[in-house]
Protein backbone atom coordinates (compact mmCIF):
# COMPACT_ATOMS: atom_id res chain seq x y z
CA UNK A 1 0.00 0.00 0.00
CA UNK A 2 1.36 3.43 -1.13
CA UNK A 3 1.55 5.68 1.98
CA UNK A 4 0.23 9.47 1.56
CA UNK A 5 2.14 11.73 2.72
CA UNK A 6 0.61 14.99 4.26
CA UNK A 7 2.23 18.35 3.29
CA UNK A 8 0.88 21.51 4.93
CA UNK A 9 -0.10 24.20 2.78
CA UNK A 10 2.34 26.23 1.81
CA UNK A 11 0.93 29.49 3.31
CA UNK A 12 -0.57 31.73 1.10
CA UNK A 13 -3.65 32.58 3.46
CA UNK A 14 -0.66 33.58 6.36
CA UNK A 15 1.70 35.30 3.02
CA UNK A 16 -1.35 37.27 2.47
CA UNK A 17 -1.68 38.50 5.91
CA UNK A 18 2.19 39.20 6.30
CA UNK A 19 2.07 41.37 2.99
CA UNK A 20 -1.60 43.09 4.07
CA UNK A 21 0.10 43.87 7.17
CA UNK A 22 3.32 45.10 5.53
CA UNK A 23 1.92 47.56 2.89
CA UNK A 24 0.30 48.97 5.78
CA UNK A 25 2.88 49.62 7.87
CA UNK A 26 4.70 50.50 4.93
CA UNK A 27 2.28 53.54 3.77
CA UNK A 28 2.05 54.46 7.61
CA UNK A 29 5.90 55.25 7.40
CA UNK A 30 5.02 57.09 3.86
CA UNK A 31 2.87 59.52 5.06
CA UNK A 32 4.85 60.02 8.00
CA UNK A 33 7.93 60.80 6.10
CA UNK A 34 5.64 62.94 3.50
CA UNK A 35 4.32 65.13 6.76
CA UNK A 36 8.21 65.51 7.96
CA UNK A 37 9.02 66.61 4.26
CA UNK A 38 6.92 68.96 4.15
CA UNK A 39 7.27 70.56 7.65
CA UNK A 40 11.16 70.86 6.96
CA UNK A 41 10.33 72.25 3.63
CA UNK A 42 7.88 74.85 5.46
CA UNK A 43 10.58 75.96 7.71
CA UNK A 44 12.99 76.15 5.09
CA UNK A 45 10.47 78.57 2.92
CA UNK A 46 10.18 80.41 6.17
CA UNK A 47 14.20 81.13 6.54
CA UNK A 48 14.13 82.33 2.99
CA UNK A 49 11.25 84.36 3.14
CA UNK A 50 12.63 86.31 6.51
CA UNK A 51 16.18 86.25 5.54
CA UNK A 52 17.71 85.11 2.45
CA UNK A 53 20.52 86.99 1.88
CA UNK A 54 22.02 85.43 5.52
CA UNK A 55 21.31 82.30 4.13
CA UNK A 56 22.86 82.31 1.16
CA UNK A 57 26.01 83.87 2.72
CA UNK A 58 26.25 80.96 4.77
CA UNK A 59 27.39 78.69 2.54
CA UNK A 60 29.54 80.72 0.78
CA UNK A 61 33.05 80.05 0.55
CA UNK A 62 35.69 81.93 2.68
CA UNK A 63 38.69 81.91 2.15
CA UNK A 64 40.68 78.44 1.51
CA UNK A 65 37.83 77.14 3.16
C-alpha cells in the first residue's frame, strides 16, 4: 500500500496577511515621512522668506575654506 504523505499548505492565506500587514505599515511610514518633508520644507520657505541673503552667505566660501 502506497503511503500518503501529508504536506501543509504552503501558506498563502498567512503570506497574504504578512504582505496586508506590511503595505500597511509601509504607507504608515510614507505619510509620515511625506508630513516631515513637508514641515522641513515649510521651515525652510520660512528662513528664505525672513532672511535670504544670511542664508545664502552661509554657505559661501571663505577663504581656503
Amino acid at each position: 500500500m502506497a503511503q500518503e504523505q501529508k504536506q501543509p499548505k504552503k501558506g498563502t492565506e498567512q503570506d497574504a496577511e504578512v504582505t496586508e500587514a506590511t503595505e500597511s505599515d509601509v504607507a504608515e511610514r510614507k505619510e509620515q515621512l511625506d508630513e516631515d518633508i513637508d514641515a522641513i520644507l515649510d521651515e525652510i520657505d520660512e528662513v528664505l522668506e525672513s532672511n535670504a541673503e544670511d542664508f545664502v552667505k552661509s554657505f559661501i566660501q571663505k577663504g581656503g575654506q
